[in-house]
PDB file of N, CA and C in Angstrom:
ATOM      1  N   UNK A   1       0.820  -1.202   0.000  1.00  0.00           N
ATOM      2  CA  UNK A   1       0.000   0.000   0.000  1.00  0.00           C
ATOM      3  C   UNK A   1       0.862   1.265   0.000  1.00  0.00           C
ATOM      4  N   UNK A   2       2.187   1.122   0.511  1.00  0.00           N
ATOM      5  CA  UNK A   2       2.935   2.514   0.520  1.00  0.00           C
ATOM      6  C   UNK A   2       3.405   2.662  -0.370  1.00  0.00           C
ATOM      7  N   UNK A   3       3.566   2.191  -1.990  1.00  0.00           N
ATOM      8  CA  UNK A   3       3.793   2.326  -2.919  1.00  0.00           C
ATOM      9  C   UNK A   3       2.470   3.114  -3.539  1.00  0.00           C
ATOM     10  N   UNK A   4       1.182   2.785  -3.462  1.00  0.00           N
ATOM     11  CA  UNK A   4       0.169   4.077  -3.919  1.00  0.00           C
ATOM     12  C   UNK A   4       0.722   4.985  -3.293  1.00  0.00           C
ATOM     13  N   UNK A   5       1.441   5.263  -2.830  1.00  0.00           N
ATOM     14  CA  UNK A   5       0.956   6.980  -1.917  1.00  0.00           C
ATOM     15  C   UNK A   5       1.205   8.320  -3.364  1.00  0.00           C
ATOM     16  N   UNK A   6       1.971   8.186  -4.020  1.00  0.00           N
ATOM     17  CA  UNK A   6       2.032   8.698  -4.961  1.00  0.00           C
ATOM     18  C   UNK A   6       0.453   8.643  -6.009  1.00  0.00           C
ATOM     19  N   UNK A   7      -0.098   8.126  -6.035  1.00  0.00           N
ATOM     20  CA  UNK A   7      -1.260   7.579  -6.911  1.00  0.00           C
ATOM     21  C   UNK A   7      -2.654   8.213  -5.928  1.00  0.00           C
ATOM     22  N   UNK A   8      -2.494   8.258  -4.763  1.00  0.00           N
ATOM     23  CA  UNK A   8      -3.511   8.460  -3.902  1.00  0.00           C
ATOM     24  C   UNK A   8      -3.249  10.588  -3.888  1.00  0.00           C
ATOM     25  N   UNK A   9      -1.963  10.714  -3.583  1.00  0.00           N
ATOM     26  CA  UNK A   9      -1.932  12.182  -3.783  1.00  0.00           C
ATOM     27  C   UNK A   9      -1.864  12.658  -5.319  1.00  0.00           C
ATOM     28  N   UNK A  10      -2.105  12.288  -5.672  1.00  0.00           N
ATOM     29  CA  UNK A  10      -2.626  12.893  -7.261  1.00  0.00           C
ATOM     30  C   UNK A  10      -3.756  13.105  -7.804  1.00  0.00           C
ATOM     31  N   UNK A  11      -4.575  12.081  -6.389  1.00  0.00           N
ATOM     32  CA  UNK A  11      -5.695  11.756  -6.792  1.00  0.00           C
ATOM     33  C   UNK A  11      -6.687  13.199  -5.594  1.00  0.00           C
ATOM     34  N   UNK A  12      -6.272  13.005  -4.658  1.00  0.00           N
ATOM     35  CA  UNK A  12      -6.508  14.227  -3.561  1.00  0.00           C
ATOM     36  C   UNK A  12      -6.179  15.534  -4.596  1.00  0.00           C
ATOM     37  N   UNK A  13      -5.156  15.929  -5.020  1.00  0.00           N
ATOM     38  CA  UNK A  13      -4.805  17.309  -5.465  1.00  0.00           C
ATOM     39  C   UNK A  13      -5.577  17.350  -6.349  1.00  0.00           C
ATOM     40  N   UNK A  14      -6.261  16.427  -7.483  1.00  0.00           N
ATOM     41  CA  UNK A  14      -7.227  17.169  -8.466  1.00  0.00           C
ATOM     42  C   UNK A  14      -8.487  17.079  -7.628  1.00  0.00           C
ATOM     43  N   UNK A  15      -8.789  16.295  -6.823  1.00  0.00           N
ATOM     44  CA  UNK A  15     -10.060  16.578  -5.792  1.00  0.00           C
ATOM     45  C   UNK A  15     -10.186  17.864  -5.140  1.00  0.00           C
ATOM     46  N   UNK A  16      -9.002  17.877  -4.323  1.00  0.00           N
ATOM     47  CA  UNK A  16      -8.650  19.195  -3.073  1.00  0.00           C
ATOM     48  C   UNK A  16      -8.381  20.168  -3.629  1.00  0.00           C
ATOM     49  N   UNK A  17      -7.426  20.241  -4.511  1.00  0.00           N
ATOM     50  CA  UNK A  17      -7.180  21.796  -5.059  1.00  0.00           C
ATOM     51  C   UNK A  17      -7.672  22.004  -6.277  1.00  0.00           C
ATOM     52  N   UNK A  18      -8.212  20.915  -6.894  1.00  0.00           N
ATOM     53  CA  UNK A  18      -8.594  21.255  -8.445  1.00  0.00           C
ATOM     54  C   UNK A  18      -7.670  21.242  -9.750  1.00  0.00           C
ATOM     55  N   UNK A  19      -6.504  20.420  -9.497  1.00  0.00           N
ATOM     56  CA  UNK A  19      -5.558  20.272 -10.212  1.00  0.00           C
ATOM     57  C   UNK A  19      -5.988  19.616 -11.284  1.00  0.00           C
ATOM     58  N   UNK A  20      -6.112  20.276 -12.575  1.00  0.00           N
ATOM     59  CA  UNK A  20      -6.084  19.299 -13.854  1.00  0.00           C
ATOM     60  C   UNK A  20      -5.341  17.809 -14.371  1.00  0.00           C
ATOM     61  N   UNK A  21      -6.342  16.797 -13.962  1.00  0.00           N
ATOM     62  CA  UNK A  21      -5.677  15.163 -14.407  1.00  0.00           C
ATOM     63  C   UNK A  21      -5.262  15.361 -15.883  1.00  0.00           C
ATOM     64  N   UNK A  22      -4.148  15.427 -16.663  1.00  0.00           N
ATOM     65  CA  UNK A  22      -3.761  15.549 -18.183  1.00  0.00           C
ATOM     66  C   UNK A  22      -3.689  14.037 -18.287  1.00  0.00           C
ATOM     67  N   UNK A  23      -4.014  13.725 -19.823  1.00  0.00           N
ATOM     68  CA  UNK A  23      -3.843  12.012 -20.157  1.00  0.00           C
ATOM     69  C   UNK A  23      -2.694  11.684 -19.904  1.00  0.00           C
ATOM     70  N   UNK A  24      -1.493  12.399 -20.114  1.00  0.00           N
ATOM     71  CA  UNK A  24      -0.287  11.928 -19.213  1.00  0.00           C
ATOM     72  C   UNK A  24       0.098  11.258 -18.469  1.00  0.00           C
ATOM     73  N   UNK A  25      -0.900  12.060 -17.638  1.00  0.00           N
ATOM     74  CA  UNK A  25      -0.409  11.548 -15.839  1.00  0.00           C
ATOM     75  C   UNK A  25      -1.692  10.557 -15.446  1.00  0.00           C
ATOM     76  N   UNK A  26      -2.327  10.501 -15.973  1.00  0.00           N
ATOM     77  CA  UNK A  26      -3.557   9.217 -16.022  1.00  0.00           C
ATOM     78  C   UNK A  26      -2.636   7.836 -16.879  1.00  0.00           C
ATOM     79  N   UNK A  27      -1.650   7.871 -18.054  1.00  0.00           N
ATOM     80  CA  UNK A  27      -1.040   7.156 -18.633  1.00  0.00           C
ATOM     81  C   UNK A  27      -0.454   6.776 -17.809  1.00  0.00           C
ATOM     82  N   UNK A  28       0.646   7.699 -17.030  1.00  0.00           N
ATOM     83  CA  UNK A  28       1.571   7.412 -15.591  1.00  0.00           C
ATOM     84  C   UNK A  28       1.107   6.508 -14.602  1.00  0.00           C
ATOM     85  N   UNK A  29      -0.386   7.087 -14.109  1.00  0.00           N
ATOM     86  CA  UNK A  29      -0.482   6.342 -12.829  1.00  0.00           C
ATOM     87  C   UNK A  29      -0.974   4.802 -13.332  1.00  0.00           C
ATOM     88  N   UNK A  30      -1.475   4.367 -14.860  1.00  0.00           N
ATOM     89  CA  UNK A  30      -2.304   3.039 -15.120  1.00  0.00           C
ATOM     90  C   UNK A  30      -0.684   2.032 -15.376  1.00  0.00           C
ATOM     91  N   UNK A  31       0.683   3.091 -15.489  1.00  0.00           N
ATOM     92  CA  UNK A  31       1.830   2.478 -15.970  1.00  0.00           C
ATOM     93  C   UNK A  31       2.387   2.208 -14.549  1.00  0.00           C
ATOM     94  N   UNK A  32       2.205   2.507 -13.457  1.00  0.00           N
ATOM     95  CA  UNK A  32       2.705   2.515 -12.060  1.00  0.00           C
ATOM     96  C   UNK A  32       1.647   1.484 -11.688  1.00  0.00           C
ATOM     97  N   UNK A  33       0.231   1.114 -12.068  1.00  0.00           N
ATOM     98  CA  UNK A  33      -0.535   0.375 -11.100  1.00  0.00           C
ATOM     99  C   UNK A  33      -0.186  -1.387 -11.889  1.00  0.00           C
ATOM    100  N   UNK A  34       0.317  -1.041 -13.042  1.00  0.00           N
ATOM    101  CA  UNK A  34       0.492  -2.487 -14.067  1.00  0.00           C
ATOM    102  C   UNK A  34       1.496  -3.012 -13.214  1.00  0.00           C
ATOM    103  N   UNK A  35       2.664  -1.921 -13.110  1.00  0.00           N
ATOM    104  CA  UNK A  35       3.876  -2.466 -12.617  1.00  0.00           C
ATOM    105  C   UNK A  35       3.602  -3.176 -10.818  1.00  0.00           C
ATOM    106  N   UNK A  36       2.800  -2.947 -10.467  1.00  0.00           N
ATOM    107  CA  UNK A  36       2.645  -3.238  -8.933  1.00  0.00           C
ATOM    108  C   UNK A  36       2.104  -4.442  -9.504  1.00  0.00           C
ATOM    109  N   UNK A  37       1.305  -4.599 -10.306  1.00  0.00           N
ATOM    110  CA  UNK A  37       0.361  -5.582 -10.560  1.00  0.00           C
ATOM    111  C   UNK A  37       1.027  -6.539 -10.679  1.00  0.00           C
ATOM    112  N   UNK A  38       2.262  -6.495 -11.420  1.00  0.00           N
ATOM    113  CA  UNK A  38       2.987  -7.625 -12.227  1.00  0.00           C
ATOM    114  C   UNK A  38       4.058  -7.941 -11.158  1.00  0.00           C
ATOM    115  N   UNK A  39       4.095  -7.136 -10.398  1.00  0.00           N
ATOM    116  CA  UNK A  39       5.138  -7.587  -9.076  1.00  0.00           C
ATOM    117  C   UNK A  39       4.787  -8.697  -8.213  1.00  0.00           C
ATOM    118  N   UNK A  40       3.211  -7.997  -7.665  1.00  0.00           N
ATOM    119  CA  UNK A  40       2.323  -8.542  -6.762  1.00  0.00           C
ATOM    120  C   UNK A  40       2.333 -10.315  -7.290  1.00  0.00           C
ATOM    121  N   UNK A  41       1.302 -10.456  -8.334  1.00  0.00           N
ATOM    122  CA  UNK A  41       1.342 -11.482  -8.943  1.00  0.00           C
ATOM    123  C   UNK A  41       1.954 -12.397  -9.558  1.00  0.00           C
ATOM    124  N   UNK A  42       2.800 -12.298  -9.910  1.00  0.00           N
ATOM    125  CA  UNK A  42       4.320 -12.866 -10.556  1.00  0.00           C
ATOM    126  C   UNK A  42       5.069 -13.545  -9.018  1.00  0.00           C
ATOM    127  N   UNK A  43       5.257 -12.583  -7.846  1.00  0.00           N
ATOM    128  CA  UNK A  43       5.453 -13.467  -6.986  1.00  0.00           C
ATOM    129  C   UNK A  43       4.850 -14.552  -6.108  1.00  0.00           C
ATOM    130  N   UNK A  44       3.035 -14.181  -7.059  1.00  0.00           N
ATOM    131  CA  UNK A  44       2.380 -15.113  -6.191  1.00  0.00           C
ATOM    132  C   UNK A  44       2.383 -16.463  -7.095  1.00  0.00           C
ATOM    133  N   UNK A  45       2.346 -16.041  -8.320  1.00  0.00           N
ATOM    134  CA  UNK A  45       2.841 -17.478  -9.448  1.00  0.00           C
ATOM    135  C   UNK A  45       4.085 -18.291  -9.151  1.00  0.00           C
ATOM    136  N   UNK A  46       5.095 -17.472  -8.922  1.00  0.00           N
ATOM    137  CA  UNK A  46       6.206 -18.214  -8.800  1.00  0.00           C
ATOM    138  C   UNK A  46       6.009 -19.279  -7.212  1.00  0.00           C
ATOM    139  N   UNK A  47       5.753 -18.512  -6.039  1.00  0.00           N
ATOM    140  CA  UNK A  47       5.807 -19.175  -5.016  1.00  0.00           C
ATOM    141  C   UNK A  47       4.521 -20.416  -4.903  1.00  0.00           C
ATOM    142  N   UNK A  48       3.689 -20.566  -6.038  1.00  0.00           N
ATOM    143  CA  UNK A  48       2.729 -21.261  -6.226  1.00  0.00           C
ATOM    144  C   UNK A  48       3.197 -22.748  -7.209  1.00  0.00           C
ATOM    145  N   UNK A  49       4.203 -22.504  -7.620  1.00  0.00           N
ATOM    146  CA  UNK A  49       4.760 -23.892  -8.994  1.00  0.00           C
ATOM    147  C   UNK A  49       5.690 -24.199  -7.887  1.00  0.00           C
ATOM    148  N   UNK A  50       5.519 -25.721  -8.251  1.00  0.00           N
ATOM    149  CA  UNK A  50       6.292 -26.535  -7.288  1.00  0.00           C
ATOM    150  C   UNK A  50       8.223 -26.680  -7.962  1.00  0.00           C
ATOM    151  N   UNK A  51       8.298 -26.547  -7.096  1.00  0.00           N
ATOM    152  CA  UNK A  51      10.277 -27.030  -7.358  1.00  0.00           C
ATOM    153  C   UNK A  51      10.801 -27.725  -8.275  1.00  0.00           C
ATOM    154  N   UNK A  52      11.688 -27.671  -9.139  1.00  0.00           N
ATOM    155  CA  UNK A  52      12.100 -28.371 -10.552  1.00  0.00           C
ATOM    156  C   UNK A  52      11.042 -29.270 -11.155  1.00  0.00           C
TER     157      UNK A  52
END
């Protein structure tokens, strides 16, 4: 979860202050949530296949 924190305050500042989301930074945060994704899961595949 402390890896969103970046994703969660981006998400507050266009809420709270009204900061314009550009497709950019919407590209950014779906390219930051893949990469967690593929972390998360990939170690749950690997620790799931049995030994040689």
């Amino acid at each position: 979860m402390a890896l969103l924190i970046p994703f969660f305050g981006m998400g507050a500042s266009a809420l709270l202050l009204g900061e314009p989301l550009q497709t950019w930074k919407l590209g950014a945060a779906a390219l930051v949530m893949a990469g967690l994704a593929v972390n998360v899961f990939s170690t749950r595949l690997m620790a799931s296949k049995p030994a040689g």
